[in-house]
Protein backbone atom coordinates (compact mmCIF):
# COMPACT_ATOMS: atom_id res chain seq x y z
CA UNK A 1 38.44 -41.06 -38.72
CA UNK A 2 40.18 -44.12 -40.13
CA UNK A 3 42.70 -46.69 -39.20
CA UNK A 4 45.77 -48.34 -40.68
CA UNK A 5 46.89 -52.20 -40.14
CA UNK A 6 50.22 -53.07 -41.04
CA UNK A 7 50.53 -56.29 -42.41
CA UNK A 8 54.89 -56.88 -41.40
CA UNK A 9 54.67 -60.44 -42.48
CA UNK A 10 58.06 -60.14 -44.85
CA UNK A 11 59.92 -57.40 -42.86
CA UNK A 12 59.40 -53.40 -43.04
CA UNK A 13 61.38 -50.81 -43.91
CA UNK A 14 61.07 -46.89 -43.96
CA UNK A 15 60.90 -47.06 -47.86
CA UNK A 16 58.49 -50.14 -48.02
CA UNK A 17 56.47 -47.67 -45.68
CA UNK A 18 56.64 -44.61 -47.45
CA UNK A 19 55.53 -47.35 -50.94
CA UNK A 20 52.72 -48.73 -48.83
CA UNK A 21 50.90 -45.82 -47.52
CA UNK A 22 51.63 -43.75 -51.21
CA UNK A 23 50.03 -47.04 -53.20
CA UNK A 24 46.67 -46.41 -50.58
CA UNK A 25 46.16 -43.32 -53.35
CA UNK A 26 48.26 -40.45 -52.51
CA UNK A 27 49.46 -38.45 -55.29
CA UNK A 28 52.79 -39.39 -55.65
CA UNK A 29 53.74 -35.61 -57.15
CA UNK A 30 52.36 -34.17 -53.94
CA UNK A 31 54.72 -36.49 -51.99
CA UNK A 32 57.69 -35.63 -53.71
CA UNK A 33 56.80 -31.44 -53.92
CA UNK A 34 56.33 -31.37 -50.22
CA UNK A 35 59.02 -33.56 -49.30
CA UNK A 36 61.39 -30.96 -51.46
CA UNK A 37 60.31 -28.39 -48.41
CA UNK A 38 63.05 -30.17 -46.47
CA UNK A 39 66.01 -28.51 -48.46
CA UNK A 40 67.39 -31.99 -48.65
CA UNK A 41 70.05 -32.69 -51.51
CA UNK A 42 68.02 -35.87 -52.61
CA UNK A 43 65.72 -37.56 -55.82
CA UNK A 44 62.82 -39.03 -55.11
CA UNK A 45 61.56 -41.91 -57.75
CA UNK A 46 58.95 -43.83 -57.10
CA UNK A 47 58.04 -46.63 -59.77
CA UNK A 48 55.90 -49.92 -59.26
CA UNK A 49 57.97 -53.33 -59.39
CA UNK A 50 57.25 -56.69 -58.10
CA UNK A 51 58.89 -58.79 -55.70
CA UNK A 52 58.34 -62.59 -56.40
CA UNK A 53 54.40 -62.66 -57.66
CA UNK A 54 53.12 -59.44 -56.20
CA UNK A 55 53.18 -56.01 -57.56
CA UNK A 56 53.74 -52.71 -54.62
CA UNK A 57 55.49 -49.53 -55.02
CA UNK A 58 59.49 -49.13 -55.01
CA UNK A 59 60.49 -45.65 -53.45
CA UNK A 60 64.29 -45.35 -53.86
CA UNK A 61 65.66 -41.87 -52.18
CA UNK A 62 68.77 -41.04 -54.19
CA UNK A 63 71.44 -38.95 -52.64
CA UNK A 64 72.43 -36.30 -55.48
CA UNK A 65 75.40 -34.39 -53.62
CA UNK A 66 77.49 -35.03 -50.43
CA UNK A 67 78.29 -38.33 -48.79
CA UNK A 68 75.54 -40.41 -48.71
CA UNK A 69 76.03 -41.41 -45.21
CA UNK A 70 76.31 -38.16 -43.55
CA UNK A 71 76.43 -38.11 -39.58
CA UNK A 72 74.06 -36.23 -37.58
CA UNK A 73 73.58 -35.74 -34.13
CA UNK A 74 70.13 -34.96 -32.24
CA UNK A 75 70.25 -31.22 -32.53
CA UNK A 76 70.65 -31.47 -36.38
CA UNK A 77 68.00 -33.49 -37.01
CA UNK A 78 65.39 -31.28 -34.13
CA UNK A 79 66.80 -28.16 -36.35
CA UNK A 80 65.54 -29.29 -39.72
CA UNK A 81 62.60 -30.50 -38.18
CA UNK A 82 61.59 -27.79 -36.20
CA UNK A 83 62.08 -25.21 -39.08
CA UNK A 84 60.16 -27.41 -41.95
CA UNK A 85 57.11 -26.09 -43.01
CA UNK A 86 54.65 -29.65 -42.03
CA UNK A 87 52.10 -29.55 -39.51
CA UNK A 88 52.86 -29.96 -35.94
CA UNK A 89 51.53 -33.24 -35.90
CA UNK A 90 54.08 -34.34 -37.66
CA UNK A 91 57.28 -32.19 -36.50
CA UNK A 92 56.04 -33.74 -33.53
CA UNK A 93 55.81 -37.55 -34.79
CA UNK A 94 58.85 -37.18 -36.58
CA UNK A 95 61.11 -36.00 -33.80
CA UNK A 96 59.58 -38.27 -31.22
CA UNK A 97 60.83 -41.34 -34.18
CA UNK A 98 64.32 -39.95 -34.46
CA UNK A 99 64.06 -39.59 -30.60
CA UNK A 100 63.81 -43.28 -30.40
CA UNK A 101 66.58 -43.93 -32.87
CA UNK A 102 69.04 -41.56 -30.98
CA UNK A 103 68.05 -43.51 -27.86
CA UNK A 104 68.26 -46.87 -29.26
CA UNK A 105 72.16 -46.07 -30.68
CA UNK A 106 73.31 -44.58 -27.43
CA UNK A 107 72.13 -47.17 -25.58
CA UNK A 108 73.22 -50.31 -27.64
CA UNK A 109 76.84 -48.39 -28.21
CA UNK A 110 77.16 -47.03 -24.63
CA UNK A 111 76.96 -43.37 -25.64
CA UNK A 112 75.68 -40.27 -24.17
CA UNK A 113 72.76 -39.39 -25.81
CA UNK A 114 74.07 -35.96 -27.25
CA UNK A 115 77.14 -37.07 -28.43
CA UNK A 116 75.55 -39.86 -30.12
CA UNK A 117 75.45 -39.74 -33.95
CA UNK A 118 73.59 -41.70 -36.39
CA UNK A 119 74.79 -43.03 -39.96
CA UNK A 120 72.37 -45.21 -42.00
CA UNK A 121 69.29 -43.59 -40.05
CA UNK A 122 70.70 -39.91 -39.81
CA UNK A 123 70.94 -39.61 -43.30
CA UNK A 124 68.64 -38.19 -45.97
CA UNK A 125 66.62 -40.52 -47.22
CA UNK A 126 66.08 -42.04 -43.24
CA UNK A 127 64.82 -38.54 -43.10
CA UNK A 128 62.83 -38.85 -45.98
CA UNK A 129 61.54 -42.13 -44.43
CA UNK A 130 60.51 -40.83 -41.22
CA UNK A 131 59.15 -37.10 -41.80
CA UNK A 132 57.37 -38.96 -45.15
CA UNK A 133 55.96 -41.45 -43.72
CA UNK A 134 54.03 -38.92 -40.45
CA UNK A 135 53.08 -36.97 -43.48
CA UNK A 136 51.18 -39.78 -45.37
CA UNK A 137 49.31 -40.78 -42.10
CA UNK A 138 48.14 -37.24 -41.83
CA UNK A 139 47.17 -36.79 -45.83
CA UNK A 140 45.08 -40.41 -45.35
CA UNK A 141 43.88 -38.55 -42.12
CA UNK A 142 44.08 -42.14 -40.32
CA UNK A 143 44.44 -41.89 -36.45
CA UNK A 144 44.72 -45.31 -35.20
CA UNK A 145 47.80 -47.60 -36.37
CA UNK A 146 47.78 -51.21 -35.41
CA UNK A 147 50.45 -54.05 -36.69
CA UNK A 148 50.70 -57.52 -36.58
CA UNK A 149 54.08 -58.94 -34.72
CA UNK A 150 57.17 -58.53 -36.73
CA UNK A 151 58.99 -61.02 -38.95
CA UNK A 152 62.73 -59.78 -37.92
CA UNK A 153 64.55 -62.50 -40.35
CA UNK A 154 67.66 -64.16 -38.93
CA UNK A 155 71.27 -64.00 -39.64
CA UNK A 156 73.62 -61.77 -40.56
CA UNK A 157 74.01 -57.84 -41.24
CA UNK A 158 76.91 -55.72 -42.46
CA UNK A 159 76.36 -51.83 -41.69
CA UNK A 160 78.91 -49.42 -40.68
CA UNK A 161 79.43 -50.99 -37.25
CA UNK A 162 80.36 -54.49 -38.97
CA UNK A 163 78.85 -57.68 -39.22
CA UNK A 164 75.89 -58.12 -36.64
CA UNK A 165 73.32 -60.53 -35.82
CA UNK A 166 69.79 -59.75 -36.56
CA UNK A 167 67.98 -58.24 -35.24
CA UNK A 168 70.76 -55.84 -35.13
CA UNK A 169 71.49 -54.02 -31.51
CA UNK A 170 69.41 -50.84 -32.38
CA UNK A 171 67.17 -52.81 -33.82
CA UNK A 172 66.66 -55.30 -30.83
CA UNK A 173 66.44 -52.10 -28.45
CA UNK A 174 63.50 -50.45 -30.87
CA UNK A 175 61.44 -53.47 -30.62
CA UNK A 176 61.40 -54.18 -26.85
CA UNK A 177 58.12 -55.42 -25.50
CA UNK A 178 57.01 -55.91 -29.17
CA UNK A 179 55.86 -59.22 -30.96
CA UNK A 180 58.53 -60.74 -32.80
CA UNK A 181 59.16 -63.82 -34.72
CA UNK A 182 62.05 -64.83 -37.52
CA UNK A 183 60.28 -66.99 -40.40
CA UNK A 184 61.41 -67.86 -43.95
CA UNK A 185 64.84 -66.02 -44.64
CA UNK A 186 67.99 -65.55 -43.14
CA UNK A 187 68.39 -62.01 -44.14
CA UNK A 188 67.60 -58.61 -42.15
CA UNK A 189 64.01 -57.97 -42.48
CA UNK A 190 63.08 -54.90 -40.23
CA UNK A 191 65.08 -51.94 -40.37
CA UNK A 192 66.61 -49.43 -37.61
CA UNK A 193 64.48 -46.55 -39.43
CA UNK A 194 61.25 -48.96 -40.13
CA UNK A 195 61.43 -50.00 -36.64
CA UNK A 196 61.73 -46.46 -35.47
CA UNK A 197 58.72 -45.32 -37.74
CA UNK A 198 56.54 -48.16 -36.59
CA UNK A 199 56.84 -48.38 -32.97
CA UNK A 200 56.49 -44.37 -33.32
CA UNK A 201 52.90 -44.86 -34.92
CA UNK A 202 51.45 -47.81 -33.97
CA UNK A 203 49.19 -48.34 -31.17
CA UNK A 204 48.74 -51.90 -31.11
CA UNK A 205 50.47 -54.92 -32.28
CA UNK A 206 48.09 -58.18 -32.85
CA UNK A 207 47.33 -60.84 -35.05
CA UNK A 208 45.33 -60.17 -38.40
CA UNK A 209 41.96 -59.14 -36.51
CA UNK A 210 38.54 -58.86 -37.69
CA UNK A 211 38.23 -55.55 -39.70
CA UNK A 212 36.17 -54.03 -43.32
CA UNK A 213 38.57 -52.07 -44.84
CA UNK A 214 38.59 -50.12 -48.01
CA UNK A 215 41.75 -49.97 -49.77
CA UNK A 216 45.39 -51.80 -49.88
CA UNK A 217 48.64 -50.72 -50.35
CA UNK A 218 52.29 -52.96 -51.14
CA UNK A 219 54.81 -51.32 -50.23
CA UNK A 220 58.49 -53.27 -52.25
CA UNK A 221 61.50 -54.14 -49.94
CA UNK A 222 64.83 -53.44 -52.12
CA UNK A 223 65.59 -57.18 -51.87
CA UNK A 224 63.38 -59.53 -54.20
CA UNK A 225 63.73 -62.88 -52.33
CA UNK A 226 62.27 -66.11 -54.27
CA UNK A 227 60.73 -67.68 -51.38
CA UNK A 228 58.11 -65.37 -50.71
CA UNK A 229 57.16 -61.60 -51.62
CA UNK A 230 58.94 -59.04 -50.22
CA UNK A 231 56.10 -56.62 -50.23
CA UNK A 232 54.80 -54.58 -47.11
CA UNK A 233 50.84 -54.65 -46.90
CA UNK A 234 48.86 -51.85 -45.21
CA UNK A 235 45.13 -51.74 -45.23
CA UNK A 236 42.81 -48.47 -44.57
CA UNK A 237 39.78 -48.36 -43.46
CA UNK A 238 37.23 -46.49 -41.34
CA UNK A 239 37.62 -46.71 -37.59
CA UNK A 240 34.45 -47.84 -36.25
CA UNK A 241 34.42 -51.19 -38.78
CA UNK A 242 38.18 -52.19 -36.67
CA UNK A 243 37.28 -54.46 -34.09
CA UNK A 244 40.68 -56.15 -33.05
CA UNK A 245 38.51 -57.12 -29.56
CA UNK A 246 36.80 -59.52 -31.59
CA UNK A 247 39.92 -61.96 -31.71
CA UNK A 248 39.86 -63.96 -28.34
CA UNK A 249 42.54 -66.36 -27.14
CA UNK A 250 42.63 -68.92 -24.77
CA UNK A 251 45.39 -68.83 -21.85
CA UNK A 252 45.95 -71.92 -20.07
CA UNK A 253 48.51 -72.69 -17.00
CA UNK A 254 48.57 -76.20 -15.48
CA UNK A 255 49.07 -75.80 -12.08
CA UNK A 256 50.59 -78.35 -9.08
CA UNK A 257 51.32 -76.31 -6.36
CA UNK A 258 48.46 -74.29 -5.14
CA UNK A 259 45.17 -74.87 -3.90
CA UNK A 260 41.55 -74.83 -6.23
CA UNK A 261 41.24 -71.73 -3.57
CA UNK A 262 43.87 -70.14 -3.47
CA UNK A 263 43.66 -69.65 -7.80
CA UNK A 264 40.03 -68.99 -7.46
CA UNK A 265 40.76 -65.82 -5.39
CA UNK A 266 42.70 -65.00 -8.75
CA UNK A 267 39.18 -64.31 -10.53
CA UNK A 268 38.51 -61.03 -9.76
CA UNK A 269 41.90 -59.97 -11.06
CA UNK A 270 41.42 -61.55 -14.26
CA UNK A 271 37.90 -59.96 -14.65
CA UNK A 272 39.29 -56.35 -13.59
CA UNK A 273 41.92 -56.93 -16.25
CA UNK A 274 39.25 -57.20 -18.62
CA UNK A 275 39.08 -61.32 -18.96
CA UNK A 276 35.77 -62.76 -20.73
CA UNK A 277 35.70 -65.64 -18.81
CA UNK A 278 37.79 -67.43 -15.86
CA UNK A 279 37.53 -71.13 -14.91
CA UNK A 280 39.74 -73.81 -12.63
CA UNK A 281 39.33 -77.51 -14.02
CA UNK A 282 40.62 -80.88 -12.01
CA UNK A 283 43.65 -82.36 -13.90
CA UNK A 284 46.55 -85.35 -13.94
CA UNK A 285 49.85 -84.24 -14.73
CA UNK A 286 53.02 -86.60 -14.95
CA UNK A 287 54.04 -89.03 -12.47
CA UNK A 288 49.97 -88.76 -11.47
CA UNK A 289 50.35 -85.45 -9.74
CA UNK A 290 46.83 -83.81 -9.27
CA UNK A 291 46.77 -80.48 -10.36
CA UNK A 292 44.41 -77.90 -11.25
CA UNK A 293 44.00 -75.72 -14.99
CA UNK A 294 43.33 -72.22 -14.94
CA UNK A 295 42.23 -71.10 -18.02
CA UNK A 296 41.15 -67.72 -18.85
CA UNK A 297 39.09 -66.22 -22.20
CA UNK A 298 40.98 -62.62 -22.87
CA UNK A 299 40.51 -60.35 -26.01
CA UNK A 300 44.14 -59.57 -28.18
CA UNK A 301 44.33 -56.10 -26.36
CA UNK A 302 44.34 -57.85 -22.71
CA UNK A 303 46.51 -60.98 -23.47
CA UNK A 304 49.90 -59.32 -22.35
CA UNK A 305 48.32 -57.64 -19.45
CA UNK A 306 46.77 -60.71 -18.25
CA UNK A 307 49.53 -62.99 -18.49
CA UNK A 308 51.72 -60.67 -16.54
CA UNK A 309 49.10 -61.23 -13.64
CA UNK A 310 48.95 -64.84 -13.80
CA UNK A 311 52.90 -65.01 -13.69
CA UNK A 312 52.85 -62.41 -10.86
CA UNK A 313 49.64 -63.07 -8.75
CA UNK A 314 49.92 -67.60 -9.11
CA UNK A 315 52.71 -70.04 -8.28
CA UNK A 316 53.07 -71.15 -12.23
CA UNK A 317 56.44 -70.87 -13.94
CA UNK A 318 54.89 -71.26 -17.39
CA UNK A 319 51.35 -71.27 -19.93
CA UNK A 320 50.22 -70.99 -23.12
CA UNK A 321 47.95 -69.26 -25.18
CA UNK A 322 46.52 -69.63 -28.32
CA UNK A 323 43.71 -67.68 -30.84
CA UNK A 324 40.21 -69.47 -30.62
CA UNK A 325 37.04 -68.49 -32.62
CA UNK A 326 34.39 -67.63 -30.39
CA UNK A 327 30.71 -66.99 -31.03
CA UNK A 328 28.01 -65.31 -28.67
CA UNK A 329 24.65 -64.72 -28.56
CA UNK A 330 23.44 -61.40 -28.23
CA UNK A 331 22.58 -60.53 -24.82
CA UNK A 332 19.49 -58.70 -23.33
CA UNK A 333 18.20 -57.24 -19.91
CA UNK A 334 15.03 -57.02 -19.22
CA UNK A 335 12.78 -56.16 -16.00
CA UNK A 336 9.62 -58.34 -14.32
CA UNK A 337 8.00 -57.55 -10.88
CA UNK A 338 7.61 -60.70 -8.54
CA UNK A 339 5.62 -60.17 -5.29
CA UNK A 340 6.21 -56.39 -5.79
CA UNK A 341 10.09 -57.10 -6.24
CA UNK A 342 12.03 -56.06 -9.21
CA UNK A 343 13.93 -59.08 -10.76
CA UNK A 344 16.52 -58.63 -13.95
CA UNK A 345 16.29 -61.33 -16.58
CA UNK A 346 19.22 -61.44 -18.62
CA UNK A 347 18.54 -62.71 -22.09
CA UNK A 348 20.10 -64.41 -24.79
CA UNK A 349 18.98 -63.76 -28.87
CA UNK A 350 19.66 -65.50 -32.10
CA UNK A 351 18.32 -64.12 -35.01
CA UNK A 352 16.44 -61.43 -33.32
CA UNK A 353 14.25 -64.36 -30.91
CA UNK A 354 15.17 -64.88 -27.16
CA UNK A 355 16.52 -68.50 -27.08
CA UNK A 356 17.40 -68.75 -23.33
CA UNK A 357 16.21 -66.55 -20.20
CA UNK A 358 17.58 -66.18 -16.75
CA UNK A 359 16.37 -64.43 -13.48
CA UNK A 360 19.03 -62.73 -11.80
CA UNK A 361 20.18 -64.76 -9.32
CA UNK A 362 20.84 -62.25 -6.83
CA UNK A 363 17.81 -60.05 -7.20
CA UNK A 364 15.76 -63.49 -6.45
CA UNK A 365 17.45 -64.01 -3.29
CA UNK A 366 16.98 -60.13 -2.14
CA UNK A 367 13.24 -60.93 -3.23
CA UNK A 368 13.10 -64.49 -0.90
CA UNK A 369 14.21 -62.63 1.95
CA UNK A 370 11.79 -59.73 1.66
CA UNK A 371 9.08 -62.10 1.07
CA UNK A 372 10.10 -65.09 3.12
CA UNK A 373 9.24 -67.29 -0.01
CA UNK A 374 11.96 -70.33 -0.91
CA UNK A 375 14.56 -68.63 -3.54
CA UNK A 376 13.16 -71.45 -6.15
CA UNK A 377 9.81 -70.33 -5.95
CA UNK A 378 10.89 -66.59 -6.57
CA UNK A 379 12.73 -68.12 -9.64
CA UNK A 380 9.92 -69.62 -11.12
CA UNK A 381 7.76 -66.99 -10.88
CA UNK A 382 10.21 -64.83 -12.51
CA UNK A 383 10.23 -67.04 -15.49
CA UNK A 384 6.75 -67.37 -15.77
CA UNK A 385 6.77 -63.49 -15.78
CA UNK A 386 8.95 -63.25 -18.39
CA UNK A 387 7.58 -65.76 -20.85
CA UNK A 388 3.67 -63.68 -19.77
CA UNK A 389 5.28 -60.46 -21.18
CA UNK A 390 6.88 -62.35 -24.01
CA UNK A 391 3.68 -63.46 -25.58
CA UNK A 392 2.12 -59.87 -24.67
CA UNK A 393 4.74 -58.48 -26.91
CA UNK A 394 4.42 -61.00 -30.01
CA UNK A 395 0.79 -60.81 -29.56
CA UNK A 396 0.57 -56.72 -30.15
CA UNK A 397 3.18 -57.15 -32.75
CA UNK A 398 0.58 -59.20 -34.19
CA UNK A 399 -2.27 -56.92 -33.93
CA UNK A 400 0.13 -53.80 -35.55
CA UNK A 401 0.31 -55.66 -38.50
């Protein structure tokens, strides 16, 4: 199984999908045959261009006959779907996409959703888009779909409701509870129809994370801005070499009005929610108000859970958080027997070698209880234990070679 990341740095769009995922190796005569199974009145051309100082794939979706805009309404679009001749994987991607686009325009226009009819993403080539773009993901035979937060742009936008803002309305509506940010032009940067197609598909939306990948597609936006490249980036790669966990941040509230106890009872939240690490430190805020810092260590796919319980479960009205680089030792259990007593030691390797050892704190006060012996003395016997079977190990290593 593989994955996709979408890079959505400059902006998306259904066609600088459809480029990206055919430039990943897809025969682009195999695109354009099956996508002729819709009955649609439309040319496919697909040519490579470049947009400021990077090359990616242009797919423009001509209309041949009829108005180029043409109107449909949800039971239209179902229809076509329904009766194509793709897989039901993607009937079923597809309609759940134009699902969300039918939602998105009744809600931002105060319609009923089957009265509702769509212009710019009802017509042919959105379709195009959309069914395309569920049919690449199966022909790559990728299964997991991340993205990093979207660039939106900023501005203005004329479409057939007039001059908006951007995000536009539907837009705006697609993208709730996604990462978004407006950097570098004031121009519309994520479409109705790429919004659609990538909130339909991906699972995850995160910061470039750590990853091997295999290939790279560029997907052209129609617009060639000078400033930077209007190019979507995907990359494929196998699924077990995607480790988005890897990237940690840091999320830090400074906090005046409740007790070190009170925010310590917060722990076991954080830890339930999947949190690395917790810890309170003793601060000064302005005007020499003693406070306290929670900080907690979370991986990309807990952040948003996480903060929601700080903001719901503390008194704080604000935090941060930030990426950090983070390395760990890799960590060991192993077993000694101490006065007949089982103790854990949980160990620590770099480089294959156990740098630091620990008896389980717990199991040596189960042990000094049983045995009426101080806790400390259990403690150092478990060490001594451990380092005993250490050197038995090293020295048969020895005698194997």
């Amino acid at each position: 199984m593989k994955f996709i990341y979408f890079d959505a740095s400059s902006g998306l769009s259904g066609d600088m999908i459809l480029g990206a995922l055919l430039d990943l190796g897809v025969p682009h005569d195999l695109f354009r045959n099956t996508m002729a199974e819709l009955d649609l009145s439309v040319d496919i051309q697909i040519k490579e261009t470049k947009r400021a100082s990077l090359r990616g794939l242009k797919v423009n979706v001509k209309i041949v006959k009829g108005p180029k805009l043409a109107t449909r309404k949800w039971k239209d679009v179902k229809e076509l779907i329904v009766r194509s001749p793709f897989s039901d994987q993607v009937k079923a991607n597809s309609l759940s996409i134009f699902k969300k686009l039918f939602q998105a325009e009744a809600q931002v226009h105060g319609h009923t959703f089957s009265q509702v009819h769509l212009h710019e993403a009802g017509a042919n080539d959105a379709i195009i888009d959309i069914v395309g773009s569920c049919f690449l993901a199966e022909t790559l035979k990728a299964d997991m779909f991340y993205s990093s937060p979207l660039n939106v742009g900023q501005g203005w936008v004329e479409c057939s409701h007039g001059r908006l803002p951007v995000p536009p309305p539907a837009v705006a509506e697609l993208l709730k509870g996604i990462p978004v940010y407006s950097a570098s032009v004031s121009r519309e940067l994520v479409t109705p129809t790429g919004a659609a197609i990538i909130t339909g598909l991906t699972d995850t939306f995160i910061p470039f994370p750590e990853m091997v990948y295999e290939k790279i597609g560029y997907g052209a936006g129609s617009q060639n801005f000078p400033e930077f490249p209007n190019t979507l980036r995907v990359f494929l790669g196998r699924k077990e070499q995607f480790e988005p966990a890897k990237k940690v941040f840091i999320i830090e509230a400074n906090i005046d009005d409740s007790t070190p106890q009170f925010l310590a009872s917060y722990f076991d939240t954080a830890f339930k929610l999947g949190a690395l690490d917790v810890s309170l430190t003793p601060i000064v805020m302005k005007k020499n108000r003693l406070a306290t810092q929670l900080s907690v260590i979370a991986e990309a796919g807990k952040l948003d859970r996480i903060i929601h319980s700080i903001f719901r479960e503390t008194s704080t009205i604000g935090l941060r958080f930030y990426p950090v680089e983070r390395r760990v030792l890799e960590r060991g259990l192993s077993e000694v027997k101490v006065m007949g007593e089982t103790i854990s030691i949980k160990t620590a390797s770099l480089e294959g070698d156990i740098v630091n050892a620990h008896p389980e704190y717990a199991d040596c006060q189960k042990a000094a209880k049983k045995t009426r012996l101080p806790v400390k003395t259990i403690l150092e016997q478990a060490k001594s234990a451990h380092l005993l079977s250490q050197k038995r190990k090293r020295g048969q290593g020895h005698m194997e070679k």
